[in-house]
C-alpha atoms as a PDB file:
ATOM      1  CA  UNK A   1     -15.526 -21.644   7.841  1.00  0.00           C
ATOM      2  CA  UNK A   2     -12.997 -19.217   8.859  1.00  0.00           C
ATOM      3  CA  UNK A   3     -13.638 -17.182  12.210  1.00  0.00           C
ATOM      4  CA  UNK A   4     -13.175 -14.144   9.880  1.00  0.00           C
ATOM      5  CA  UNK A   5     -15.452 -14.927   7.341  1.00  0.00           C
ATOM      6  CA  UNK A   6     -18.080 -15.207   9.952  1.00  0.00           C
ATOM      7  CA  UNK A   7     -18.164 -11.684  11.040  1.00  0.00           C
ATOM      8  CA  UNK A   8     -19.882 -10.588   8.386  1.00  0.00           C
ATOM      9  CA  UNK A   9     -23.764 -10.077   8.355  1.00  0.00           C
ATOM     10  CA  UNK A  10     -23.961  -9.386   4.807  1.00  0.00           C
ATOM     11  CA  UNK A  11     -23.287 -11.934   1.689  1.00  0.00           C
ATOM     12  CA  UNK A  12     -20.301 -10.834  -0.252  1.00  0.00           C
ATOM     13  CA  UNK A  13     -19.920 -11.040  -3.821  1.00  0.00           C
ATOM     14  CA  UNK A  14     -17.458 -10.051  -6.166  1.00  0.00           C
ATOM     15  CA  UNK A  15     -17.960  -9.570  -9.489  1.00  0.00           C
ATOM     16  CA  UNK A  16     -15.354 -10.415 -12.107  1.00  0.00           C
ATOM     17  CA  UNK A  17     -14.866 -10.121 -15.427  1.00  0.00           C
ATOM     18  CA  UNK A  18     -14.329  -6.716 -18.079  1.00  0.00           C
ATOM     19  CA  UNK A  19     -18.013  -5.319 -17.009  1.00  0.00           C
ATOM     20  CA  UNK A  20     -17.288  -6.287 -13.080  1.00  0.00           C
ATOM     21  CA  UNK A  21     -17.788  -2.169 -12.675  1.00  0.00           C
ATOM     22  CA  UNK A  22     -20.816  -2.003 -14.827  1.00  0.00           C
ATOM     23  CA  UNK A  23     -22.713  -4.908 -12.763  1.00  0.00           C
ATOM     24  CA  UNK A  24     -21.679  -3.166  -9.075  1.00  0.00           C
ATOM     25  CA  UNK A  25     -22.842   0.366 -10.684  1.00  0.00           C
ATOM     26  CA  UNK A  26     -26.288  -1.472 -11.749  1.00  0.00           C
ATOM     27  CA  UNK A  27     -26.818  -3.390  -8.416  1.00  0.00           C
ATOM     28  CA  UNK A  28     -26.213  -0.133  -6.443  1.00  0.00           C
ATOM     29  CA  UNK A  29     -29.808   0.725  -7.195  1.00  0.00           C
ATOM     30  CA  UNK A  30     -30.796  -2.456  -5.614  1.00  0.00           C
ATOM     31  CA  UNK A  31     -32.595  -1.248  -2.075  1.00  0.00           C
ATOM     32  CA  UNK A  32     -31.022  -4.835  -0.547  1.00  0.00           C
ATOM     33  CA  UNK A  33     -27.478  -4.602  -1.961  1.00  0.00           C
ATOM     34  CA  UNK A  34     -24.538  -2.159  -0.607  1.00  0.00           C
ATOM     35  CA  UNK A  35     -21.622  -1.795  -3.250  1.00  0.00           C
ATOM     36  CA  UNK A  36     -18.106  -0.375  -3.605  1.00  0.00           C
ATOM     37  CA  UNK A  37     -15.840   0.200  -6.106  1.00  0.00           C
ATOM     38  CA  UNK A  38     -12.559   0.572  -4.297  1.00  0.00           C
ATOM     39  CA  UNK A  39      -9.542   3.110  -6.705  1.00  0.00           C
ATOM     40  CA  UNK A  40      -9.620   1.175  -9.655  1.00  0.00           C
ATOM     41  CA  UNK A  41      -6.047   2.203  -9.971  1.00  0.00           C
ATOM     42  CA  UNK A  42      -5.042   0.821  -6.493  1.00  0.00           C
ATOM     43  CA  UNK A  43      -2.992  -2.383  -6.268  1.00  0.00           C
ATOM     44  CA  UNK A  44      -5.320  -5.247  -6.460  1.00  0.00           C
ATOM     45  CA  UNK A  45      -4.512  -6.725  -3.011  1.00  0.00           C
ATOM     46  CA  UNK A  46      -5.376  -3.568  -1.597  1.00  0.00           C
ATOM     47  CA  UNK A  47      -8.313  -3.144  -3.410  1.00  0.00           C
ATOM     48  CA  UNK A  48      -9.646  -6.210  -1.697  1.00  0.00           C
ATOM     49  CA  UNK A  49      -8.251  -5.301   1.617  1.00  0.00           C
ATOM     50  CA  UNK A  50     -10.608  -2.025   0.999  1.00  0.00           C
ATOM     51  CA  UNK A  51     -13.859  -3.975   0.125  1.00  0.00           C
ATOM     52  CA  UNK A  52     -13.113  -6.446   2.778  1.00  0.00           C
ATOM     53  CA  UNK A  53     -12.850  -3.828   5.027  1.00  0.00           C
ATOM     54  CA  UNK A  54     -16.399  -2.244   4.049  1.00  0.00           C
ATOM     55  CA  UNK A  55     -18.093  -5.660   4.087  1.00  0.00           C
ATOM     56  CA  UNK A  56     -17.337  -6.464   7.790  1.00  0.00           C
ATOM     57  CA  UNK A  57     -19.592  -3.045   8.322  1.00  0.00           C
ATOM     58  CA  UNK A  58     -22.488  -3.955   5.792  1.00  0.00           C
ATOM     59  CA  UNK A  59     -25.638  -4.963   7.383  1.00  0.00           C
ATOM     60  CA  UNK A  60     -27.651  -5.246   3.824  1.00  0.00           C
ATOM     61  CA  UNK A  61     -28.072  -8.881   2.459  1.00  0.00           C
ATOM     62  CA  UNK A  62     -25.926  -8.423  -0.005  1.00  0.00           C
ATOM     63  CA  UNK A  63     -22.452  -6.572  -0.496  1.00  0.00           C
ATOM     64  CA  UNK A  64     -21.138  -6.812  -4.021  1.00  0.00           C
ATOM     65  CA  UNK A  65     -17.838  -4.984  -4.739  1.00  0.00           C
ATOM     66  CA  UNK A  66     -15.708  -5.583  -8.018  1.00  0.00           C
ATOM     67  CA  UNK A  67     -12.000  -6.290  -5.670  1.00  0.00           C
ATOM     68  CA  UNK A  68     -11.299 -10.124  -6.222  1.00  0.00           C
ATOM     69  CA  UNK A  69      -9.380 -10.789  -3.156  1.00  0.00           C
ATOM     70  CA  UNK A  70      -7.401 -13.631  -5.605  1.00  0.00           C
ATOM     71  CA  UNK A  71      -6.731 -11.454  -8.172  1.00  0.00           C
ATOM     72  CA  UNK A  72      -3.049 -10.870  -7.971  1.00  0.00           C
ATOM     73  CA  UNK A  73      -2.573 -14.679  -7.667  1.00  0.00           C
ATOM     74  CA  UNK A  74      -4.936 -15.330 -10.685  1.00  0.00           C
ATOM     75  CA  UNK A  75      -3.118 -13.179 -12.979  1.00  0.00           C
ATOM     76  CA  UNK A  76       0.167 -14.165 -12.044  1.00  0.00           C
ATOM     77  CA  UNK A  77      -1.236 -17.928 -12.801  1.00  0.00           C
ATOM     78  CA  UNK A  78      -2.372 -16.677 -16.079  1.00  0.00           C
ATOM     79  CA  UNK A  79       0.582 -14.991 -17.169  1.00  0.00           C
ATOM     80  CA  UNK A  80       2.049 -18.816 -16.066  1.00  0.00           C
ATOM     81  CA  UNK A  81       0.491 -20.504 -17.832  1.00  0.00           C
ATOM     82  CA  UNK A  82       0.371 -18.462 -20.753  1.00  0.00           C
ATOM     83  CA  UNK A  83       4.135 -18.136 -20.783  1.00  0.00           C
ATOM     84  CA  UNK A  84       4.505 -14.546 -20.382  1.00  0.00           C
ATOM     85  CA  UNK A  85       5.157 -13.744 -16.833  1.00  0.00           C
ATOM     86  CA  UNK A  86       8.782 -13.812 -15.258  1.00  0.00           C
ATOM     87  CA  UNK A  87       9.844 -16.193 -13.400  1.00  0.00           C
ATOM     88  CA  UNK A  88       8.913 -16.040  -9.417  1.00  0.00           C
ATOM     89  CA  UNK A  89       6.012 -14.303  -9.960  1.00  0.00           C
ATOM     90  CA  UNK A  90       3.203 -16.951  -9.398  1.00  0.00           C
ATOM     91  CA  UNK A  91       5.291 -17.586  -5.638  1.00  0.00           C
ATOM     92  CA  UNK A  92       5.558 -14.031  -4.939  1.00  0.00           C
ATOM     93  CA  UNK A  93       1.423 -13.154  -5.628  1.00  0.00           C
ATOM     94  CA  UNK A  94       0.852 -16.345  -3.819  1.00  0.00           C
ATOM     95  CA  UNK A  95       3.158 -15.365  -0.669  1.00  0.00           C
ATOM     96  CA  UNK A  96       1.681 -11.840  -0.875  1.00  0.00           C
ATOM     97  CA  UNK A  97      -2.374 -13.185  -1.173  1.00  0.00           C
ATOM     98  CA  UNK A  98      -1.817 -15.610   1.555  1.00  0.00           C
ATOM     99  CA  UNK A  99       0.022 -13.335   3.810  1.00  0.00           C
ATOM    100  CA  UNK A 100      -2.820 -10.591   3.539  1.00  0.00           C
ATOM    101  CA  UNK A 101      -5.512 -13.119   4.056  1.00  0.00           C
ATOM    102  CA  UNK A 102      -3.323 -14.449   7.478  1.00  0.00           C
ATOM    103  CA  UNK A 103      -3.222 -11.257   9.025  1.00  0.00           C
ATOM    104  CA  UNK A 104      -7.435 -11.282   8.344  1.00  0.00           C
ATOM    105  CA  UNK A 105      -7.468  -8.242   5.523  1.00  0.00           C
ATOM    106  CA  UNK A 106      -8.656  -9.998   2.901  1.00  0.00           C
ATOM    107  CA  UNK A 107     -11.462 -12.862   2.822  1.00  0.00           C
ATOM    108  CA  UNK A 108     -12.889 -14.999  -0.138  1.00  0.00           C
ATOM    109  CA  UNK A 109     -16.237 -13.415  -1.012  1.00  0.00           C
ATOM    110  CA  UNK A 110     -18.771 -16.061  -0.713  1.00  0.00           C
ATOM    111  CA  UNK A 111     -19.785 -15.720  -4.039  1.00  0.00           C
ATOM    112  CA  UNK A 112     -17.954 -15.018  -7.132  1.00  0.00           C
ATOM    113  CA  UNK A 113     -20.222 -13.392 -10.637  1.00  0.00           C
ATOM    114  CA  UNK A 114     -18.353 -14.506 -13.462  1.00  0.00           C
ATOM    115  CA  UNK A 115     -19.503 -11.853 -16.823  1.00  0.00           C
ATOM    116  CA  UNK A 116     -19.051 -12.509 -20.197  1.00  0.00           C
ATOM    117  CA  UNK A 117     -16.572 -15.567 -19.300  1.00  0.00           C
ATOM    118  CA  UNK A 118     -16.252 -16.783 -22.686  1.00  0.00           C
ATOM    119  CA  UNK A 119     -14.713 -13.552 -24.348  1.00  0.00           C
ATOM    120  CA  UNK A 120     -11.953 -14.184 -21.537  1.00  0.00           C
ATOM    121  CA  UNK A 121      -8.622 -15.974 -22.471  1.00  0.00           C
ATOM    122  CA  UNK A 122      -9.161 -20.052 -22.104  1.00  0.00           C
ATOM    123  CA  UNK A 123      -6.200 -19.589 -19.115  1.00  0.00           C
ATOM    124  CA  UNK A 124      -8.643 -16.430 -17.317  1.00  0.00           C
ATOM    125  CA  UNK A 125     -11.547 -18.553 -17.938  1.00  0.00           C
ATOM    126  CA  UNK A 126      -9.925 -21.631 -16.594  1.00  0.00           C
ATOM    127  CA  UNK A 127      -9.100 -19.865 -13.268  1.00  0.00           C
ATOM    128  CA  UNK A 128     -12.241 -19.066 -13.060  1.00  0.00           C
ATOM    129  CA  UNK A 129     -14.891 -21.780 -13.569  1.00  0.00           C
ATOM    130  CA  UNK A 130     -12.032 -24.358 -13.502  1.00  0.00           C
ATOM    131  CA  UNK A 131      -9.797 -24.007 -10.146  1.00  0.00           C
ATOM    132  CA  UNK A 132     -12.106 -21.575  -8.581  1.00  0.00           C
ATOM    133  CA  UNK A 133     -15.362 -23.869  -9.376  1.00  0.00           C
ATOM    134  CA  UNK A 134     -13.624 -27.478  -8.520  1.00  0.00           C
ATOM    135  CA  UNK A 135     -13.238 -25.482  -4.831  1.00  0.00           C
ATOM    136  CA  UNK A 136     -16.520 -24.250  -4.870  1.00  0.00           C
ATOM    137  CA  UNK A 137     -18.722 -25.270  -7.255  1.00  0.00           C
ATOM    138  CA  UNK A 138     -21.834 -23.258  -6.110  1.00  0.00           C
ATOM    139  CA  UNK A 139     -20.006 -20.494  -5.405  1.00  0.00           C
ATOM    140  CA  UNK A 140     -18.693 -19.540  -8.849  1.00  0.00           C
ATOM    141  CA  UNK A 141     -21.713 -17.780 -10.697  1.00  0.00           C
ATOM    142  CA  UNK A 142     -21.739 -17.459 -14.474  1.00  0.00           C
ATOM    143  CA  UNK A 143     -23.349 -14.896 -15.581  1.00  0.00           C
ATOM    144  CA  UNK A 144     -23.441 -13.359 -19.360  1.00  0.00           C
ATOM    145  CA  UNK A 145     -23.360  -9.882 -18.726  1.00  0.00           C
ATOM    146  CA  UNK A 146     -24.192  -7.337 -15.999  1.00  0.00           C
ATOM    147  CA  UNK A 147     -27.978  -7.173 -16.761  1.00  0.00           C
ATOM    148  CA  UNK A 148     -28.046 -10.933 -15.443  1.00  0.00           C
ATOM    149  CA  UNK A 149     -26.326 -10.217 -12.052  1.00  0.00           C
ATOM    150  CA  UNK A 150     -30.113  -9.304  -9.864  1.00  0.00           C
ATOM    151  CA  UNK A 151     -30.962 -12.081 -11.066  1.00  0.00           C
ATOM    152  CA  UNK A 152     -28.006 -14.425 -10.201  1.00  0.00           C
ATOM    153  CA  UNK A 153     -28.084 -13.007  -6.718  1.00  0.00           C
ATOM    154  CA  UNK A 154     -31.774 -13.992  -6.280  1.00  0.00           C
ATOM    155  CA  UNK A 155     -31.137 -17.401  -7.086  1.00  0.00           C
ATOM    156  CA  UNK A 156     -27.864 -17.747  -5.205  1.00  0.00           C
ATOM    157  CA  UNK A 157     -27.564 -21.940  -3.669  1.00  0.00           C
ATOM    158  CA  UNK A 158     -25.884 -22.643  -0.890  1.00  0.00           C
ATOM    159  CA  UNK A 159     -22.900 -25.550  -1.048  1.00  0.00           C
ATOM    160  CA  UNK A 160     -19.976 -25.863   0.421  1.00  0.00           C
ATOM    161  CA  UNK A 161     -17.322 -23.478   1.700  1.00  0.00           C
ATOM    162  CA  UNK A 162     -14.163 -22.566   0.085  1.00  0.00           C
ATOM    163  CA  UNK A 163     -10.980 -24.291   1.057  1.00  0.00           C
ATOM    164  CA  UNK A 164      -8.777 -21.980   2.874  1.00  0.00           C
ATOM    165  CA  UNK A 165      -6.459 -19.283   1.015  1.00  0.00           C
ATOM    166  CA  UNK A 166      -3.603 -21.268   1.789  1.00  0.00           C
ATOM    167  CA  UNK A 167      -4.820 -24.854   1.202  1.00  0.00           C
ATOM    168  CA  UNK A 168      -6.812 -23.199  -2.016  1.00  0.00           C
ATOM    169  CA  UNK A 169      -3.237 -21.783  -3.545  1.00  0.00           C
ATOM    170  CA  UNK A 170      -0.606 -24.582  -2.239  1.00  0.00           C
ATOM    171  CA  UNK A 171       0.724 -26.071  -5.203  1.00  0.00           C
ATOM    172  CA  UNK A 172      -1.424 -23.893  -7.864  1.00  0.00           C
ATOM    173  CA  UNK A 173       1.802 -23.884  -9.737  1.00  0.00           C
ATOM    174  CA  UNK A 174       0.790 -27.377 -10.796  1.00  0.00           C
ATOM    175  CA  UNK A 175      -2.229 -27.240 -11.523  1.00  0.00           C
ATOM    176  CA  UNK A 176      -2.375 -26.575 -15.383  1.00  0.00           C
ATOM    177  CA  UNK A 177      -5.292 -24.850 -17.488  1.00  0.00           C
ATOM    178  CA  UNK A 178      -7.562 -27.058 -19.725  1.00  0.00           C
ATOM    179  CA  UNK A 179      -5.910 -27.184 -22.970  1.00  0.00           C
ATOM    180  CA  UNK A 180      -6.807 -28.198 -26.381  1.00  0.00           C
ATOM    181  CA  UNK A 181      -4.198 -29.457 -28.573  1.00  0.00           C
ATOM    182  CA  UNK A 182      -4.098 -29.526 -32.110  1.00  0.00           C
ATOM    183  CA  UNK A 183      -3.675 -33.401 -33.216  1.00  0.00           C
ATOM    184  CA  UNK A 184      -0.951 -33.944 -35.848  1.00  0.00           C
ATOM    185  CA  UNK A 185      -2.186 -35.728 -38.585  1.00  0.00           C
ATOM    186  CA  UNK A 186      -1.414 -39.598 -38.537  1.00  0.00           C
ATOM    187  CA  UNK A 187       0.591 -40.769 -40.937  1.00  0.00           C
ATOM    188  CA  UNK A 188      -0.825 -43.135 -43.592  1.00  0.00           C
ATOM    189  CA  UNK A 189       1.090 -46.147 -44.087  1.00  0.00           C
ATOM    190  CA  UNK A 190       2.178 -47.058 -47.105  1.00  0.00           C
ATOM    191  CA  UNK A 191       0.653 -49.548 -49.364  1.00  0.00           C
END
């Protein structure tokens, strides 16, 4: 673990996902869990530069913010694979992400709350609970809608820690969604 993912006394979650305000809104009743919803209409990396920020001065067990410090990267990846973002992108969000999380302003939360994953594209939902979970697999949380998330954070397991943001994004430009193809029909042969 990172030097700069220690110096936190909280556990930091980020919830993802069209409802990811909705779930830190709920849980900010929660008497054990500190939230924050940075400018939704800030840039992404520095929405996570702003929660990461906040979490290094929580002291409750549990900090859950809605600023996925991968975001940039994972939407560039998306738009990829999905063959709708320009060219250079994916590198750019990638050199950007990695950059931020050098110079110690952004951290991987330890925990991410995945809602209502399958409504989510098959390349959004592969980021998710397919690159993110092979790094981490107990630290990708499914959950199917906000209601669920004081729940999931109660039964949080422990497992492994994430790679590093560089090791975790080198080469993501190869690693291709989960697709299903459509089989062409065989031909019959001839009698």
């Amino acid at each position: 673990m990172r030097a700069s993912a220690r110096r936190t006394s909280t556990t930091v979650v980020a919830a993802v996902g069209e409802h990811a305000r909705a779930c830190v809104e709920r849980l900010h009743r929660w008497g054990n869990v500190a939230t924050l919803i940075p400018d939704p209409d800030a840039p992404a990396l520095d929405r996570a530069v702003e929660a990461w920020n906040a979490a290094t001065r929580i002291h409750t067990p549990y900090f859950v913010h809605d600023a996925d410090p991968l975001a940039t990267a994972a939407a560039a990846w998306v738009r990829r694979f999905d063959e709708q973002g320009p060219v250079g992108e994916l590198e750019v969000a990638v050199a950007d992400t990695v950059a931020r999380w050098r110079a110690g302003s952004i951290e991987l939360p330890d925990y991410y709350l995945v809602l209502d994953a399958e409504t989510w594209s098959p390349t959004r939902r592969h980021w998710y609970l397919g690159v993110l979970h092979a790094a981490g697999p107990s630290r990708v949380v499914p959950i199917a809608d906000a209601d669920d998330a004081g729940s999931a954070l109660a039964h949080l397991s422990a497992g492994r820690w994430w790679p590093d943001v560089d090791e975790l994004l080198t080469g993501i430009e190869r690693v291709v969604p989960d697709q299903i193809v459509a089989a062409t029909p065989r031909a019959t042969p001839a009698t």
